[in-house]
N, C-alpha and C. Protein backbone atom coordinates (compact mmCIF):
# COMPACT_ATOMS: atom_id res chain seq x y z
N UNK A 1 -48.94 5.88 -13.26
CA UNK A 1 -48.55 5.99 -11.87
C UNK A 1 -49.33 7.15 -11.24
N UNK A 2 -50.11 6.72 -9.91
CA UNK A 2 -51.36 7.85 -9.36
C UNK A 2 -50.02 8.42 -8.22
N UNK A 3 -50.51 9.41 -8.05
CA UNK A 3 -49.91 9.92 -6.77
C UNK A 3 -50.67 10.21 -5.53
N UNK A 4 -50.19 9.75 -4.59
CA UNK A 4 -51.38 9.71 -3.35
C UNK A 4 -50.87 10.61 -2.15
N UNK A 5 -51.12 11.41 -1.76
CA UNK A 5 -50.70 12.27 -0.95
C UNK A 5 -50.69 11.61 0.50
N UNK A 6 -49.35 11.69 1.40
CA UNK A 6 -49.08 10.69 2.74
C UNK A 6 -50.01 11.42 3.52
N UNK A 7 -50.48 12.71 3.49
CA UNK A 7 -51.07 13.76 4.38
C UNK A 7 -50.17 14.38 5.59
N UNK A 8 -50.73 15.21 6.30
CA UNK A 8 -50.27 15.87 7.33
C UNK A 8 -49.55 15.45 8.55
N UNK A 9 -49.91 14.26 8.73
CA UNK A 9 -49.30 13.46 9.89
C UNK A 9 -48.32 12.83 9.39
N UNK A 10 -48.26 12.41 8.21
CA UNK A 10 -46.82 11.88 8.04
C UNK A 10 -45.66 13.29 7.67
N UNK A 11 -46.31 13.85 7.21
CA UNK A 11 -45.29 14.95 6.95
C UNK A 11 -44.71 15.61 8.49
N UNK A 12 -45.72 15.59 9.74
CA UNK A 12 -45.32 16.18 11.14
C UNK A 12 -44.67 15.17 11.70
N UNK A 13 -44.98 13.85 11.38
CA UNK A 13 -44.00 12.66 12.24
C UNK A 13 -42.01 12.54 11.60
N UNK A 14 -42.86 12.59 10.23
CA UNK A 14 -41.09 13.00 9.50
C UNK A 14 -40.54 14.49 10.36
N UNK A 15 -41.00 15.46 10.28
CA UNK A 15 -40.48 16.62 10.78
C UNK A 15 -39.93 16.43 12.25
N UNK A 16 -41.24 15.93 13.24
CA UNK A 16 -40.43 15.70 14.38
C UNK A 16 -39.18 15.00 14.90
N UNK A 17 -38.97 13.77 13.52
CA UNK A 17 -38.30 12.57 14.21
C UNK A 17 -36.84 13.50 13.54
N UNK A 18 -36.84 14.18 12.64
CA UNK A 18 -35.81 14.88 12.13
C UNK A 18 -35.40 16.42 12.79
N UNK A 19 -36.27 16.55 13.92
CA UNK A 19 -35.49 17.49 14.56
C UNK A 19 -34.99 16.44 15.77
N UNK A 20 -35.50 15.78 16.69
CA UNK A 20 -35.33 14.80 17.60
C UNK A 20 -33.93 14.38 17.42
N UNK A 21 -33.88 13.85 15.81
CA UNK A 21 -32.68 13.04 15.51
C UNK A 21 -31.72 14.66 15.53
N UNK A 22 -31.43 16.08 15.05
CA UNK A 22 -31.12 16.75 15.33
C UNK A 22 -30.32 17.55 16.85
N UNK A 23 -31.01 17.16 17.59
CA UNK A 23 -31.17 17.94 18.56
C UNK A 23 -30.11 17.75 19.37
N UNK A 24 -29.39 16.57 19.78
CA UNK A 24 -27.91 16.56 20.23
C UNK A 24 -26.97 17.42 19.73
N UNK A 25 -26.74 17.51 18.76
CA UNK A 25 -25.97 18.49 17.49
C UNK A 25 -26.32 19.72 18.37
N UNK A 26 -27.28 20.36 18.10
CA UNK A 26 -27.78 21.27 18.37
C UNK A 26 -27.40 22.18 19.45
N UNK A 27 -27.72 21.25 21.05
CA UNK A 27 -27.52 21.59 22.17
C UNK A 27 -26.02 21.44 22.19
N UNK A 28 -25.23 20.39 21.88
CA UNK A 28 -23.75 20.55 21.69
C UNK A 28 -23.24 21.47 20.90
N UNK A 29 -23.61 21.80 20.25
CA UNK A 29 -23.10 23.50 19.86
C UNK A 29 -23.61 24.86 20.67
N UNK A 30 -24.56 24.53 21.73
CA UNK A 30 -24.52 25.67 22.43
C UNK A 30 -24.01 25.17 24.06
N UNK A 31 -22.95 24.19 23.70
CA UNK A 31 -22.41 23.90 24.99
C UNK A 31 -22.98 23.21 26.03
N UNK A 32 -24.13 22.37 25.89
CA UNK A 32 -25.35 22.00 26.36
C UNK A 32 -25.09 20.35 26.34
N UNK A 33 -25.89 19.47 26.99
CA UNK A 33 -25.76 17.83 27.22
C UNK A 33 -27.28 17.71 27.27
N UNK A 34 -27.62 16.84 26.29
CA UNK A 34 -28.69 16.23 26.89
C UNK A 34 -28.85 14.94 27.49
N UNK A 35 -29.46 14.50 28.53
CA UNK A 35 -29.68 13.24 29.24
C UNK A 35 -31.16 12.98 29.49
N UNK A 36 -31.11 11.78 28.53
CA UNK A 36 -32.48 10.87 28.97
C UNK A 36 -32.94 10.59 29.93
N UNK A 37 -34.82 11.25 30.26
CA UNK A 37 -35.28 11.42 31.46
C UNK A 37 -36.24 10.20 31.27
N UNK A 38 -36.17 9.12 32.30
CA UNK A 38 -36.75 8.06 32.83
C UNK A 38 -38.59 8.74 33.89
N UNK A 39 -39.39 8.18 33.01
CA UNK A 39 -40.65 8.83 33.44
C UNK A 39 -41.15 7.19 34.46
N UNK A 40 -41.16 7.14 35.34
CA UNK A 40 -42.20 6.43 36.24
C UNK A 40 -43.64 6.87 35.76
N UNK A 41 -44.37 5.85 35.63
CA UNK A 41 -45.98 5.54 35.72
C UNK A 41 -46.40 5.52 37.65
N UNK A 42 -47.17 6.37 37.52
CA UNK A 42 -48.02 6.23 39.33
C UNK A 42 -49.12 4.87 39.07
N UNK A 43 -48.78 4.39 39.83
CA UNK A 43 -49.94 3.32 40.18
C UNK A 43 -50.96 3.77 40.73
N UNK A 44 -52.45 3.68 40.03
CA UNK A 44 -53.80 4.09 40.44
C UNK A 44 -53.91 3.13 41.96
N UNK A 45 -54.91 4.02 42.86
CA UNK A 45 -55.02 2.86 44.11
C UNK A 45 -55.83 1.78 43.63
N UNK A 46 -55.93 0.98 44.28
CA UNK A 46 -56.96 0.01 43.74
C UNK A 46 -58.37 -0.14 44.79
């Protein structure tokens, strides 16, 4: 059995998605709400 190293990006995508998944917790212990911000795309002129 070889061992293959996932590299750096998987190790930063695990880290991020595990503070992300965190982060409600977080702000609810400092009394805090978070609410999902809806981003609009600008339409280029044509």
């Amino acid at each position: 059995m070889n061992y293959a190293d996932p590299g750096v990006d998987y190790y930063e995508e695990r880290y991020r998605e595990q503070v992300l998944k965190q982060l409600p917790h977080r702000t609810a212990s400092l009394d805090y709400a978070l609410h999902r911000r809806e981003y609009l795309r600008r339409q280029s002129p044509a």
